[in-house]
N, C-alpha and C. Protein backbone atom coordinates (compact mmCIF):
# COMPACT_ATOMS: atom_id res chain seq x y z
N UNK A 1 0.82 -1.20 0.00
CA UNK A 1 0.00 0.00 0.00
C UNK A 1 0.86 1.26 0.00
N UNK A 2 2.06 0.87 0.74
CA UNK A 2 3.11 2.24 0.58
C UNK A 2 2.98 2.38 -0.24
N UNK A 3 3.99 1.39 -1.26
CA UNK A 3 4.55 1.62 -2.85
C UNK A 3 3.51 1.87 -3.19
N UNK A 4 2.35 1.95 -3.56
CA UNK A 4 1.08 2.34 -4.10
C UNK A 4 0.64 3.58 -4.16
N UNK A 5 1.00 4.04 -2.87
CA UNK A 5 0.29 5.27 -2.72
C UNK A 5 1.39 6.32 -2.91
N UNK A 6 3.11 6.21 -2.74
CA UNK A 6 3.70 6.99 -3.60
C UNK A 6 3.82 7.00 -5.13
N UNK A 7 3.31 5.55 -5.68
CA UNK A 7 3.52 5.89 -7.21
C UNK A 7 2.29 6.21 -7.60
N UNK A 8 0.94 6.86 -7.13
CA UNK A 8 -0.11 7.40 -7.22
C UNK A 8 0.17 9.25 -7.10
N UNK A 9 1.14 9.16 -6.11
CA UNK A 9 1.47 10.46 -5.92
C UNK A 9 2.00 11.47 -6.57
N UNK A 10 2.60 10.30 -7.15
CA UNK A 10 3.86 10.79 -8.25
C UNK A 10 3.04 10.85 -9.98
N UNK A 11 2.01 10.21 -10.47
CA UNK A 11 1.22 10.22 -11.09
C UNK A 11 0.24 11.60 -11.14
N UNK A 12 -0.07 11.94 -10.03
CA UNK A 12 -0.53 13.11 -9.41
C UNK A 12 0.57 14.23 -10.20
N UNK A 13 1.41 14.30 -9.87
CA UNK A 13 2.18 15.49 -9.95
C UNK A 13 2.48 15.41 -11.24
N UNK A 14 2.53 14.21 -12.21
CA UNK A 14 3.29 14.21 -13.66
C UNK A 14 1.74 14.60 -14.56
N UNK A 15 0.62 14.37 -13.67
CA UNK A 15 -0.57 14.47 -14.44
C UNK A 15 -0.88 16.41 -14.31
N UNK A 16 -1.00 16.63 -13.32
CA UNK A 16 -1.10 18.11 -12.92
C UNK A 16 0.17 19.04 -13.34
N UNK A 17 1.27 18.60 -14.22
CA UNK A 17 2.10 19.70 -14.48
C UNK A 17 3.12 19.82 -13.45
N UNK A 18 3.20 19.03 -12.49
CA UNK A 18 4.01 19.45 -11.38
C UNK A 18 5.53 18.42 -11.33
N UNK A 19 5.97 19.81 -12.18
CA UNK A 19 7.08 18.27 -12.40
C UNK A 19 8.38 19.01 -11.57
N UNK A 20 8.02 20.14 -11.41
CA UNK A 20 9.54 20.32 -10.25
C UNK A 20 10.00 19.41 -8.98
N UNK A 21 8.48 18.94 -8.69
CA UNK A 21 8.73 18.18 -7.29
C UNK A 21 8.96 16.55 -8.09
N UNK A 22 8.50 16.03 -8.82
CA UNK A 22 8.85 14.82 -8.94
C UNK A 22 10.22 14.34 -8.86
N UNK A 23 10.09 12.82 -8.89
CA UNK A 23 11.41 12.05 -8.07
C UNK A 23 12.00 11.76 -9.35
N UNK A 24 11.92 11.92 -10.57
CA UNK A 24 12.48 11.84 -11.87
C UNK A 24 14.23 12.30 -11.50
N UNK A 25 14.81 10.69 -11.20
CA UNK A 25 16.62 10.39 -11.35
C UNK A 25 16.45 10.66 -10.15
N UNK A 26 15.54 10.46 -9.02
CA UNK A 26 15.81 10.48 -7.63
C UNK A 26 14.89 8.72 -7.29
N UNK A 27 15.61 8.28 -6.11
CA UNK A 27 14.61 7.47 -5.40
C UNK A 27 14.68 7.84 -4.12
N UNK A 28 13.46 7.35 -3.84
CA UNK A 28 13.15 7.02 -2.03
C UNK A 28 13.41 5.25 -1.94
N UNK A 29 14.00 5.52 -0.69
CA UNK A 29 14.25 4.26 0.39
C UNK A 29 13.42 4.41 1.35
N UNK A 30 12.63 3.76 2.23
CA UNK A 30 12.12 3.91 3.56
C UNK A 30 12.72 2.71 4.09
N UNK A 31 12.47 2.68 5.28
CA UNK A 31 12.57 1.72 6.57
C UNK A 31 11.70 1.81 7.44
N UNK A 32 10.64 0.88 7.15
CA UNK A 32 9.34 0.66 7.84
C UNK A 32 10.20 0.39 9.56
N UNK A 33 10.98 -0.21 9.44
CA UNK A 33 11.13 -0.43 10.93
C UNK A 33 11.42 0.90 12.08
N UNK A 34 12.34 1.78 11.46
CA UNK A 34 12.50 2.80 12.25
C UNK A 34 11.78 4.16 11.71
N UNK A 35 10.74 3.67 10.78
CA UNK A 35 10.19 4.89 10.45
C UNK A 35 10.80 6.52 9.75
N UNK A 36 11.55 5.79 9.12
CA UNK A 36 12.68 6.82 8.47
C UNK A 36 12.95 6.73 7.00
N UNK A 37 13.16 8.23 6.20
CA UNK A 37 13.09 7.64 5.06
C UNK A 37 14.21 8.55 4.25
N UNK A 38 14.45 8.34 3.21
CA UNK A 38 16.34 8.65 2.57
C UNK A 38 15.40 9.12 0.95
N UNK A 39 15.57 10.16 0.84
CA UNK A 39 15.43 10.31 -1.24
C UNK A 39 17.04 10.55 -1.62
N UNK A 40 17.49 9.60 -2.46
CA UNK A 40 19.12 10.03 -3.00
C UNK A 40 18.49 10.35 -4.43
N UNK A 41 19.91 10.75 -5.00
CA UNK A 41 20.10 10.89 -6.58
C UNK A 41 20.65 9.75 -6.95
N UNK A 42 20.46 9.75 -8.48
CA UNK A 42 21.28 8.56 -9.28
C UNK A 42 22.54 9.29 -9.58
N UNK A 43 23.51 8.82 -9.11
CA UNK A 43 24.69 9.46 -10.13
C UNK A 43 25.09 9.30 -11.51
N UNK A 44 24.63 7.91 -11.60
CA UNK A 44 24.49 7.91 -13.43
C UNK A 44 23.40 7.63 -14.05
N UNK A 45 22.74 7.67 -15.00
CA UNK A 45 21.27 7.76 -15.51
C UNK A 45 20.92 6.29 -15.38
N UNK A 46 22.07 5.60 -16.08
CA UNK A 46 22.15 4.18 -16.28
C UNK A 46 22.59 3.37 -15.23
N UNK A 47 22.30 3.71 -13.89
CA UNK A 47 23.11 3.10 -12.81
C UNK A 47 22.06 3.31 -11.71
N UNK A 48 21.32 2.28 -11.01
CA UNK A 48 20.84 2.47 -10.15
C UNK A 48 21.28 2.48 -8.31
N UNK A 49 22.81 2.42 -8.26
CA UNK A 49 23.44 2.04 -7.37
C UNK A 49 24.63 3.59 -7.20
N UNK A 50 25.28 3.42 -5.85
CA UNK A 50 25.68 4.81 -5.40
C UNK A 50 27.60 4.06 -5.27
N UNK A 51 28.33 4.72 -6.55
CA UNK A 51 29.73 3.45 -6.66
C UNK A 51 30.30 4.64 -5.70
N UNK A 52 29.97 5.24 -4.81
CA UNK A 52 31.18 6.02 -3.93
C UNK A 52 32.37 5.19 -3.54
N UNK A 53 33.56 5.12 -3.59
CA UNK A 53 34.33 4.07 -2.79
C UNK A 53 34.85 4.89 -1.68
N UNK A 54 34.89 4.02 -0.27
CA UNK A 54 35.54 4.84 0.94
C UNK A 54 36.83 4.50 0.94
N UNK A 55 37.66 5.31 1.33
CA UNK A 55 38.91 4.79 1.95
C UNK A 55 38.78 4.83 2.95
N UNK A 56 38.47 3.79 4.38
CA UNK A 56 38.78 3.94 5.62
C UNK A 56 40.05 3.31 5.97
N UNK A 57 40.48 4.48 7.18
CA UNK A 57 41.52 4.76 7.36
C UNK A 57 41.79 3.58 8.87
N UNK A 58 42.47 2.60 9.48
CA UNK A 58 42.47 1.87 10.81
C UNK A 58 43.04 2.96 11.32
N UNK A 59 42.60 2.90 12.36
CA UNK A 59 43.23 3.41 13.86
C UNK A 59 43.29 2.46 14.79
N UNK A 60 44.90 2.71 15.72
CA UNK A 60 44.76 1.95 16.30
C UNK A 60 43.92 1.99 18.39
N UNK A 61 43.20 2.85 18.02
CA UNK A 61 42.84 3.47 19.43
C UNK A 61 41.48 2.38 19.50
N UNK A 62 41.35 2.29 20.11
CA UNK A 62 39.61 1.59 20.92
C UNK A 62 38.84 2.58 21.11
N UNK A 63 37.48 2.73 20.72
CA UNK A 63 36.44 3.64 21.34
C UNK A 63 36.54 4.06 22.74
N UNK A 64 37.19 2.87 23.24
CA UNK A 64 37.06 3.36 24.87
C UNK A 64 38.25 4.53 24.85
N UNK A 65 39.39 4.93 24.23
CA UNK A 65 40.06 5.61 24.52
C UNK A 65 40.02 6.66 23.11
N UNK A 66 39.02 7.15 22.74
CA UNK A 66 38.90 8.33 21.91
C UNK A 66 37.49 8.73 22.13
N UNK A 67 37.30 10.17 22.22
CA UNK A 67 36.26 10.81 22.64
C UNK A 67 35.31 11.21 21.54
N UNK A 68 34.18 11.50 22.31
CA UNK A 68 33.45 12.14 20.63
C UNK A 68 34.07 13.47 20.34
N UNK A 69 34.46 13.92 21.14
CA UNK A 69 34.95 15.42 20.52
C UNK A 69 36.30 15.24 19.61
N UNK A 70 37.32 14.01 20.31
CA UNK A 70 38.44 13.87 19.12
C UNK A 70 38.08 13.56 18.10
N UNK A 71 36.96 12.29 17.76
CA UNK A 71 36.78 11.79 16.54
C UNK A 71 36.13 12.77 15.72
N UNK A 72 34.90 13.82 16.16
CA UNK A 72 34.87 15.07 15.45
C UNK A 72 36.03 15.63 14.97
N UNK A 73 37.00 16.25 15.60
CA UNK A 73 38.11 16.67 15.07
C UNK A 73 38.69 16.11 14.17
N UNK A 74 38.67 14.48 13.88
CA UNK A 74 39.46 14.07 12.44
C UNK A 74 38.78 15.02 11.48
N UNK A 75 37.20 15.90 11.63
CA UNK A 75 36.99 16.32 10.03
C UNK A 75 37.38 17.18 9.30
N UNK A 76 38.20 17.71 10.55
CA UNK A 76 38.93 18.89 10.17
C UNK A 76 40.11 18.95 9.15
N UNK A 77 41.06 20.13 9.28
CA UNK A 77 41.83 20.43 8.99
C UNK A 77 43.40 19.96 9.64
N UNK A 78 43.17 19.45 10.82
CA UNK A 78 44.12 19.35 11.59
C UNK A 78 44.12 20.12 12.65
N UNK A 79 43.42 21.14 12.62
CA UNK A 79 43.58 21.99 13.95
C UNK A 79 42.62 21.59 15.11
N UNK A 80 41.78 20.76 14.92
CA UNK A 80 40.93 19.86 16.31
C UNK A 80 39.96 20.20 16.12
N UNK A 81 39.77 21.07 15.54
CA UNK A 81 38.44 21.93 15.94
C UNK A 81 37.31 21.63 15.51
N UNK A 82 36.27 21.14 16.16
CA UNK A 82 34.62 20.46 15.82
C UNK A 82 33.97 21.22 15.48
N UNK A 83 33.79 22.44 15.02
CA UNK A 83 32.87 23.42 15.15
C UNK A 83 32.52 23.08 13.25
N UNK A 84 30.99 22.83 13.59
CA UNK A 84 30.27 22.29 12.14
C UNK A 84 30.52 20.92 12.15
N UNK A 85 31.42 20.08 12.48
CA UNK A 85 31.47 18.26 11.98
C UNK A 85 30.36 17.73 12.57
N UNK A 86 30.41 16.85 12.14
CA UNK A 86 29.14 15.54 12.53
C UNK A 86 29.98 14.64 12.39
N UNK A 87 29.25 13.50 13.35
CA UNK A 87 29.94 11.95 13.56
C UNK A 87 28.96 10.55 12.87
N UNK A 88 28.85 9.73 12.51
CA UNK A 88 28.04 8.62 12.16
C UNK A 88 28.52 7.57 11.91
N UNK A 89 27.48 6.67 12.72
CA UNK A 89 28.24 5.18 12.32
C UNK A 89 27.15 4.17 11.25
N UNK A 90 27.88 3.99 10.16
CA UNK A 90 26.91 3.68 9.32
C UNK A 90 25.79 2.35 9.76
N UNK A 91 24.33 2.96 9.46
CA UNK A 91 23.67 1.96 10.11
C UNK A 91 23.22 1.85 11.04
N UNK A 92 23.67 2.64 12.22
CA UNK A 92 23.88 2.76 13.49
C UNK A 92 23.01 4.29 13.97
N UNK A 93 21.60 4.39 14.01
CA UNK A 93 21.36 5.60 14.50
C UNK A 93 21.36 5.82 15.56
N UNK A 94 21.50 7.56 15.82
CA UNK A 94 22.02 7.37 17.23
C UNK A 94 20.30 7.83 18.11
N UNK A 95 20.13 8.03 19.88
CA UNK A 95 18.97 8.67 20.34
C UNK A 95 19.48 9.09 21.36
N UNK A 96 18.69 9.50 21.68
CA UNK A 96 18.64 10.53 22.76
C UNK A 96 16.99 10.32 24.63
N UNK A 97 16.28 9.44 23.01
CA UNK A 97 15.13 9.50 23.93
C UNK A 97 14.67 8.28 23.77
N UNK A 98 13.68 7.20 24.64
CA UNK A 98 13.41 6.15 24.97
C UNK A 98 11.43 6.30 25.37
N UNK A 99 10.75 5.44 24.93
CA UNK A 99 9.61 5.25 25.18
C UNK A 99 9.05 3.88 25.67
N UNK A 100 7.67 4.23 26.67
CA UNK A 100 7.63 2.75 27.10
C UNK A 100 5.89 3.18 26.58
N UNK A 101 6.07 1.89 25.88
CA UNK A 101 4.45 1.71 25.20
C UNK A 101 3.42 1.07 26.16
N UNK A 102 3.52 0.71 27.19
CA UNK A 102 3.17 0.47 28.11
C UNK A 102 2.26 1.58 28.53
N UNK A 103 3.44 2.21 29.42
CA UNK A 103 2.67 3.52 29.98
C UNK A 103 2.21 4.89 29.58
N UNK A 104 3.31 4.81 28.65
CA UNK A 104 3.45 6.32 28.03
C UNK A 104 4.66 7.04 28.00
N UNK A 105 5.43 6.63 28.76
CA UNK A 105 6.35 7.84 29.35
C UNK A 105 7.85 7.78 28.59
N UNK A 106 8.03 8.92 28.65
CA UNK A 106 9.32 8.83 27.52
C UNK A 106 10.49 9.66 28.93
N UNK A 107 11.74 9.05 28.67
CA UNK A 107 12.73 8.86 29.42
C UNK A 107 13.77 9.44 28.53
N UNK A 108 14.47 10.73 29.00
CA UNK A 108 15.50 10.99 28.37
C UNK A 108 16.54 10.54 28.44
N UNK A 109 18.10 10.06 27.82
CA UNK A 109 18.52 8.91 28.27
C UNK A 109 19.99 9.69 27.47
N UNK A 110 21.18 9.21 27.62
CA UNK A 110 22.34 9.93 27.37
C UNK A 110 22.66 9.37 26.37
N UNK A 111 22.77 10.10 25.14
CA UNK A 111 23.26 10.01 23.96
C UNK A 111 23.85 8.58 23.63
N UNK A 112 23.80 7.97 22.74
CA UNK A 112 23.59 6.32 22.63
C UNK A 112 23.38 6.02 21.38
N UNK A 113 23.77 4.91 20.63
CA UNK A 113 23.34 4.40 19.47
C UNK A 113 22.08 3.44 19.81
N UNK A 114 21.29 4.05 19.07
CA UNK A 114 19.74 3.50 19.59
C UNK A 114 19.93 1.53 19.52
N UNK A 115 20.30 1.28 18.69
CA UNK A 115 20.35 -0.40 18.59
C UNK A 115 21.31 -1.11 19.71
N UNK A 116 22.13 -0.03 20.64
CA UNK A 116 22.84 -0.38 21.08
C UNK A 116 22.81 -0.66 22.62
N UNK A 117 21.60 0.35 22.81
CA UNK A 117 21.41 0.76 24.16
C UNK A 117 21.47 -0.56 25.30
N UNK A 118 22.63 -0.52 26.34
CA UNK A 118 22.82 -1.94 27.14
C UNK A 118 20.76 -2.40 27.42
N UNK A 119 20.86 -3.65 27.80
CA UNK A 119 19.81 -4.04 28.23
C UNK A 119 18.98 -3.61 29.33
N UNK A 120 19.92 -3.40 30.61
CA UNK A 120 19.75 -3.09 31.44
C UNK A 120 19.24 -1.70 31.84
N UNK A 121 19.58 -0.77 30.69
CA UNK A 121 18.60 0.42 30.41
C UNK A 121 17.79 0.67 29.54
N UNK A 122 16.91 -0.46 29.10
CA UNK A 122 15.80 -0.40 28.08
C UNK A 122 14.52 -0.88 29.00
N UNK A 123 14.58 -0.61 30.64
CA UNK A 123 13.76 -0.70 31.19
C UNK A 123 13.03 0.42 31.61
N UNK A 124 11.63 0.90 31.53
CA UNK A 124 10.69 2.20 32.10
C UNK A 124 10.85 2.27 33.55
N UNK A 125 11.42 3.47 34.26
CA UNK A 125 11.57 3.44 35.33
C UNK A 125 9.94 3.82 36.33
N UNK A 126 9.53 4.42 35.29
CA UNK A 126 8.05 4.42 35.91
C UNK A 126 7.21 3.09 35.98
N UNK A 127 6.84 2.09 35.15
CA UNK A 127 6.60 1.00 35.24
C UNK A 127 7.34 -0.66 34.97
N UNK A 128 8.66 -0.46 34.35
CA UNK A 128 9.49 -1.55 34.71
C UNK A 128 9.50 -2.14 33.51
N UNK A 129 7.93 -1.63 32.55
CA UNK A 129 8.21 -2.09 31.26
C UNK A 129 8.92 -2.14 30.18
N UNK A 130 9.16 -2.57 29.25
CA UNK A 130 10.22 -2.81 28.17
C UNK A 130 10.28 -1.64 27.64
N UNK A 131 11.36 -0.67 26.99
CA UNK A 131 10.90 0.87 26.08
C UNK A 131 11.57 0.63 24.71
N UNK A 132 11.43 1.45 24.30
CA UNK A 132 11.52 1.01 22.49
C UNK A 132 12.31 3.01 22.23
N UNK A 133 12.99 2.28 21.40
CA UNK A 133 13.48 3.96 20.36
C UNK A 133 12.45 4.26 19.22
N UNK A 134 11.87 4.91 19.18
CA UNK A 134 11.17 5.31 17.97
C UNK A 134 11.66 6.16 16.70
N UNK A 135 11.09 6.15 15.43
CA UNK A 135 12.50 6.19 14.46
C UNK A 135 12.15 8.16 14.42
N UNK A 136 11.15 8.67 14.91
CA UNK A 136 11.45 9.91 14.71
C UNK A 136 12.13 10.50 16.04
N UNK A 137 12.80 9.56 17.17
CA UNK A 137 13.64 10.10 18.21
C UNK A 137 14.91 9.91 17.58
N UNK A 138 15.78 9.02 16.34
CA UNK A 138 16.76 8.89 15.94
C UNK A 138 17.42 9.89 14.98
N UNK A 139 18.22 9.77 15.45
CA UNK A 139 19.36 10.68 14.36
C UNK A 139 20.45 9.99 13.78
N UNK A 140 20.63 10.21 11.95
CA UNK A 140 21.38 9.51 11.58
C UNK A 140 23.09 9.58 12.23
N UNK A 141 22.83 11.11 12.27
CA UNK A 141 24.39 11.68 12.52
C UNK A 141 24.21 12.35 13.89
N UNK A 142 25.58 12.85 14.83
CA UNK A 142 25.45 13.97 15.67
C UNK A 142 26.23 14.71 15.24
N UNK A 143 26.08 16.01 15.29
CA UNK A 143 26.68 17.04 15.05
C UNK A 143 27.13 18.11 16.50
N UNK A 144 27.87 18.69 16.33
CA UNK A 144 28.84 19.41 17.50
C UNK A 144 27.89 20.64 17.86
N UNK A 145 26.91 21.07 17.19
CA UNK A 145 25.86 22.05 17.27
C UNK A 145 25.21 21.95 18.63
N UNK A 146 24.74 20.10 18.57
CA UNK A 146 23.50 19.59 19.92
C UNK A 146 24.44 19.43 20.76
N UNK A 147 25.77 19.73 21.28
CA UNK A 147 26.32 18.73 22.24
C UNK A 147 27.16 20.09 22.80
N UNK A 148 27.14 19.41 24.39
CA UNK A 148 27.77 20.33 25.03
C UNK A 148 29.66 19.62 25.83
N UNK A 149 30.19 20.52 26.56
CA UNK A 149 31.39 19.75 26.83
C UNK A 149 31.24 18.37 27.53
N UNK A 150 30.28 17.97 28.28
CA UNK A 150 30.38 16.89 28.72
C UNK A 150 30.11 15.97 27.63
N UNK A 151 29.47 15.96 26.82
CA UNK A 151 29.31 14.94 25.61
C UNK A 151 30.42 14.52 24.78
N UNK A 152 31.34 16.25 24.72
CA UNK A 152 32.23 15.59 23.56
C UNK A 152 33.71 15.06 24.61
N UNK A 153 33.50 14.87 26.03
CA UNK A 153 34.29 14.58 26.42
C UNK A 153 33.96 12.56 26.48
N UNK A 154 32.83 12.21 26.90
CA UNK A 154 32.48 10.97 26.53
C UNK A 154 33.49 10.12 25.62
N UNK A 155 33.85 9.05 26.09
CA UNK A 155 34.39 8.08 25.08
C UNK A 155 33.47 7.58 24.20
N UNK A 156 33.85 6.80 22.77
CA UNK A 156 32.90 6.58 21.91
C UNK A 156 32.42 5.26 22.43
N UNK A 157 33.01 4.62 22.93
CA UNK A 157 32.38 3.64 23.82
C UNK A 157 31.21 3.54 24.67
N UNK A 158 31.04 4.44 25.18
CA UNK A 158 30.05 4.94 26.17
C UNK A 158 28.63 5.50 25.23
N UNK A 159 28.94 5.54 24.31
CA UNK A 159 27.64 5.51 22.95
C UNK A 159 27.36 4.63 22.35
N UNK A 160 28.15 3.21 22.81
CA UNK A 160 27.55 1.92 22.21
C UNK A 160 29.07 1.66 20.68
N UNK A 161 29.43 2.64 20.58
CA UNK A 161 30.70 2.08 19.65
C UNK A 161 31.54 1.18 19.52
N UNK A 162 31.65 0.42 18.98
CA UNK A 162 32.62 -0.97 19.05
C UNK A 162 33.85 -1.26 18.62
N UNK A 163 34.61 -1.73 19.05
CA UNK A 163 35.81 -2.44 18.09
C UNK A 163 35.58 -2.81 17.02
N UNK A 164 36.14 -2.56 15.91
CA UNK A 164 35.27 -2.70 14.37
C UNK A 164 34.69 -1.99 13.33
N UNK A 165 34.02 -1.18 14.43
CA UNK A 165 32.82 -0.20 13.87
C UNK A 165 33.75 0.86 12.95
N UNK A 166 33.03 0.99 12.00
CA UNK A 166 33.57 1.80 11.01
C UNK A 166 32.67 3.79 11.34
N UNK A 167 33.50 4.57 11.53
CA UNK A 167 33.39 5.59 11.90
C UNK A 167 33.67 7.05 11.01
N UNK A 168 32.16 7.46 10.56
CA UNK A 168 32.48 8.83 9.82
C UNK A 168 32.21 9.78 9.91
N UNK A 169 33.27 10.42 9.37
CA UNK A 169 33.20 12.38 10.22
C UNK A 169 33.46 13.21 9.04
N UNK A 170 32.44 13.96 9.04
CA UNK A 170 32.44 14.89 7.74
C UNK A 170 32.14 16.67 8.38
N UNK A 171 32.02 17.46 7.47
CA UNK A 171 31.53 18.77 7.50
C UNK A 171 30.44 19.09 7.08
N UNK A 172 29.61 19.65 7.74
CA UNK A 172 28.46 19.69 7.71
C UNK A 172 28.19 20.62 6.06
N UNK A 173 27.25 20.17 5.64
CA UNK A 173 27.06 20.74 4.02
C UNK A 173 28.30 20.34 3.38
N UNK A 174 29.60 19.93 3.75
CA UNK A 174 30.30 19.30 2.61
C UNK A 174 30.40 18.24 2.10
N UNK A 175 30.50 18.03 1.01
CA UNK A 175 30.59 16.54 0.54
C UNK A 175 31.87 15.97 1.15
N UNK A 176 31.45 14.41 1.06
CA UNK A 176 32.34 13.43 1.06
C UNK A 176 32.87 13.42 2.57
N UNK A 177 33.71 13.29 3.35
CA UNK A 177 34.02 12.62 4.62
C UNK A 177 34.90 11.84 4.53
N UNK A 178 35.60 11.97 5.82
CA UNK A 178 36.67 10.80 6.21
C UNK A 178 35.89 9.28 7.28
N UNK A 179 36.58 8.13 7.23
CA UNK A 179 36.38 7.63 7.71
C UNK A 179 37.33 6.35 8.21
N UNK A 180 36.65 6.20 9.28
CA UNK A 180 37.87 4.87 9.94
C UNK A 180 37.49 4.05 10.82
N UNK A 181 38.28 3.00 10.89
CA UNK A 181 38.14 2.12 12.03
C UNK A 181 38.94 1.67 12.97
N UNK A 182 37.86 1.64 13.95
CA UNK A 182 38.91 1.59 15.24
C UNK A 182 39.14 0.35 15.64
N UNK A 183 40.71 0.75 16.65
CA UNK A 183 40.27 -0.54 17.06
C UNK A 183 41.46 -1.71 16.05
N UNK A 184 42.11 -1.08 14.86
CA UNK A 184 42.82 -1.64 13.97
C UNK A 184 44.15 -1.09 13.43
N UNK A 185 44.82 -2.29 13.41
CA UNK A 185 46.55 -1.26 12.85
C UNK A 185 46.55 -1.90 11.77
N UNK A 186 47.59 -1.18 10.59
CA UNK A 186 47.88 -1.38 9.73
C UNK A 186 48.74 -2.68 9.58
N UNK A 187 49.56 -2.84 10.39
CA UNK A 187 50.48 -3.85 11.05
C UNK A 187 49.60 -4.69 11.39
N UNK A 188 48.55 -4.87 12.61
CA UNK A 188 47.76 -6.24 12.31
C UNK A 188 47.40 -6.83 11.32
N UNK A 189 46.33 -5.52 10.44
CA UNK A 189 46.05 -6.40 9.38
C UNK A 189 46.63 -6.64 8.16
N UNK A 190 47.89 -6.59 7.83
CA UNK A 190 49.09 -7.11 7.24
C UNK A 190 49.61 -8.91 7.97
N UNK A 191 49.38 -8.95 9.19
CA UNK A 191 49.97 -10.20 10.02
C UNK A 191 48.89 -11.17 9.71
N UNK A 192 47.47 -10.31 9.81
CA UNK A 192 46.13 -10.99 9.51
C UNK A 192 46.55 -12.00 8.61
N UNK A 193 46.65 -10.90 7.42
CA UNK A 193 46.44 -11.77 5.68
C UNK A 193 47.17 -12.62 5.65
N UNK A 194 48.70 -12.03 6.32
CA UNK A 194 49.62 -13.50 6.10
C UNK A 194 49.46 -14.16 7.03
N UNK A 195 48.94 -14.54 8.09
CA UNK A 195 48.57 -15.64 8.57
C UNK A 195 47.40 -16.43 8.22
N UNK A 196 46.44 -15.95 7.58
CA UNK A 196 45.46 -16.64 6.23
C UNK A 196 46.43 -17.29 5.47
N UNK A 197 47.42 -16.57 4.85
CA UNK A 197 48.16 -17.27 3.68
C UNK A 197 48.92 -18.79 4.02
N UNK A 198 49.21 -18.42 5.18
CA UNK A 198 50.08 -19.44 5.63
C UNK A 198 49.05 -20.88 5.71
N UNK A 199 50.01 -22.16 5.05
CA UNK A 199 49.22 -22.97 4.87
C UNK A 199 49.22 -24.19 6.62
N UNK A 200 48.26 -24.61 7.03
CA UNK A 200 48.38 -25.38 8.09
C UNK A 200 49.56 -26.02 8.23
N UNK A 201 50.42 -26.67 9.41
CA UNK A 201 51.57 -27.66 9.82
C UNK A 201 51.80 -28.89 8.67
N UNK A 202 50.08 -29.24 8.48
CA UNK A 202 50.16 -30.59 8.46
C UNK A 202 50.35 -30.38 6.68
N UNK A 203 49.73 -29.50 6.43
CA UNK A 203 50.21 -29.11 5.04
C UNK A 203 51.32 -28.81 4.18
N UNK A 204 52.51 -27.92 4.79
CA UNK A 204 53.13 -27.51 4.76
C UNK A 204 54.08 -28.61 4.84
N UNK A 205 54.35 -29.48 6.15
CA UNK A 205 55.21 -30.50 6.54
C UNK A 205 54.95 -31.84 6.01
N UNK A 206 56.44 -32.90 5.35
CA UNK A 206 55.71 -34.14 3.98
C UNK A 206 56.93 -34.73 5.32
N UNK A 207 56.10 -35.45 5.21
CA UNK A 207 57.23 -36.52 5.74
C UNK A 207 58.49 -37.38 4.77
């Protein structure tokens, strides 16, 4: 019924003359689950897919020992300075606020990747019941705008960030972004591959 009722919509607007707003070389994505929805461009007419390639960069720090305010600062210039960056972990929205369908009551809760939130605080302190993130409390990105010094002093850990997690920091209205992962050296994953390569004992050794 979604798909239905936007390509009715869109029929609407190509029938009435209204073609500035149509999605002509744009699509929509939704996500029924978090209630959120994305219109991109095509970058090529003939291409329905987005070929950006990232270079992420390893670091070897752990979330637990880099803050949100440092990892803002990679978007810079070098001089540290957060003022305009945003942070995002792809996939990963972040909240702020918590609801219990139960009772009603919404619980403000400290900055967090909504999928991430420990267990032990997805309980309603007013009735004990289970609470849920709702997708218009999520934010894809944070930006240095909403946050005050205690936030960007926070480790990224303490927002649900992981070893692994791939981490991007851009300028706000600019294209493109840096990105990286933590948590990884260049030197490990060099030891990685060649220890893949390397063939088992029993392989290697003929009697």
């Amino acid at each position: 019924m979604i798909a239905a009722g936007l390509i009715a919509t869109e029929c609407q607007k190509l029938l009435s003359g209204d073609h500035e707003h149509l999605l002509a070389g744009r699509q929509v994505m939704l996500d029924l689950r978090d209630h959120t929805h994305f219109v991109t461009a095509f970058r090529r007419t003939h291409c329905r897919f987005n070929h950006e390639i990232w270079v992420v960069e390893p670091r070897e720090a752990s979330p637990a020992a880099v803050t949100l305010g440092q990892a803002l600062g990679w978007a810079g210039n070098g001089s540290g300075s957060v003022e305009g960056c945003e942070l995002r972990v792809e996939g990963q929205p972040f909240a702020r606020t918590q609801f219990c369908p139960a009772c009603g009551n919404h619980e403000t809760i400290g900055l967090c990747l909504a999928h991430r939130i420990p267990p032990a605080r997805r309980r309603c302190p007013a009735c004990g019941g289970a609470t849920v993130v709702r997708g218009f409390d999520m934010r894809e990105a944070v930006g240095s705008a909403g946050l005050d010094r205690e936030e960007l002093r926070r480790p990224l850990s303490a927002l649900g960030v992981q070893t692994g997690d791939v981490v991007s920091v851009s300028i706000h209205g600019v294209a493109g972004g840096k990105h990286f992962v933590l948590g990884e050296s260049t030197s490990k994953r060099a030891g990685d591959r060649r220890q893949a390569a390397r063939p088992p004992l029993s392989q290697s050794v003929r009697s």
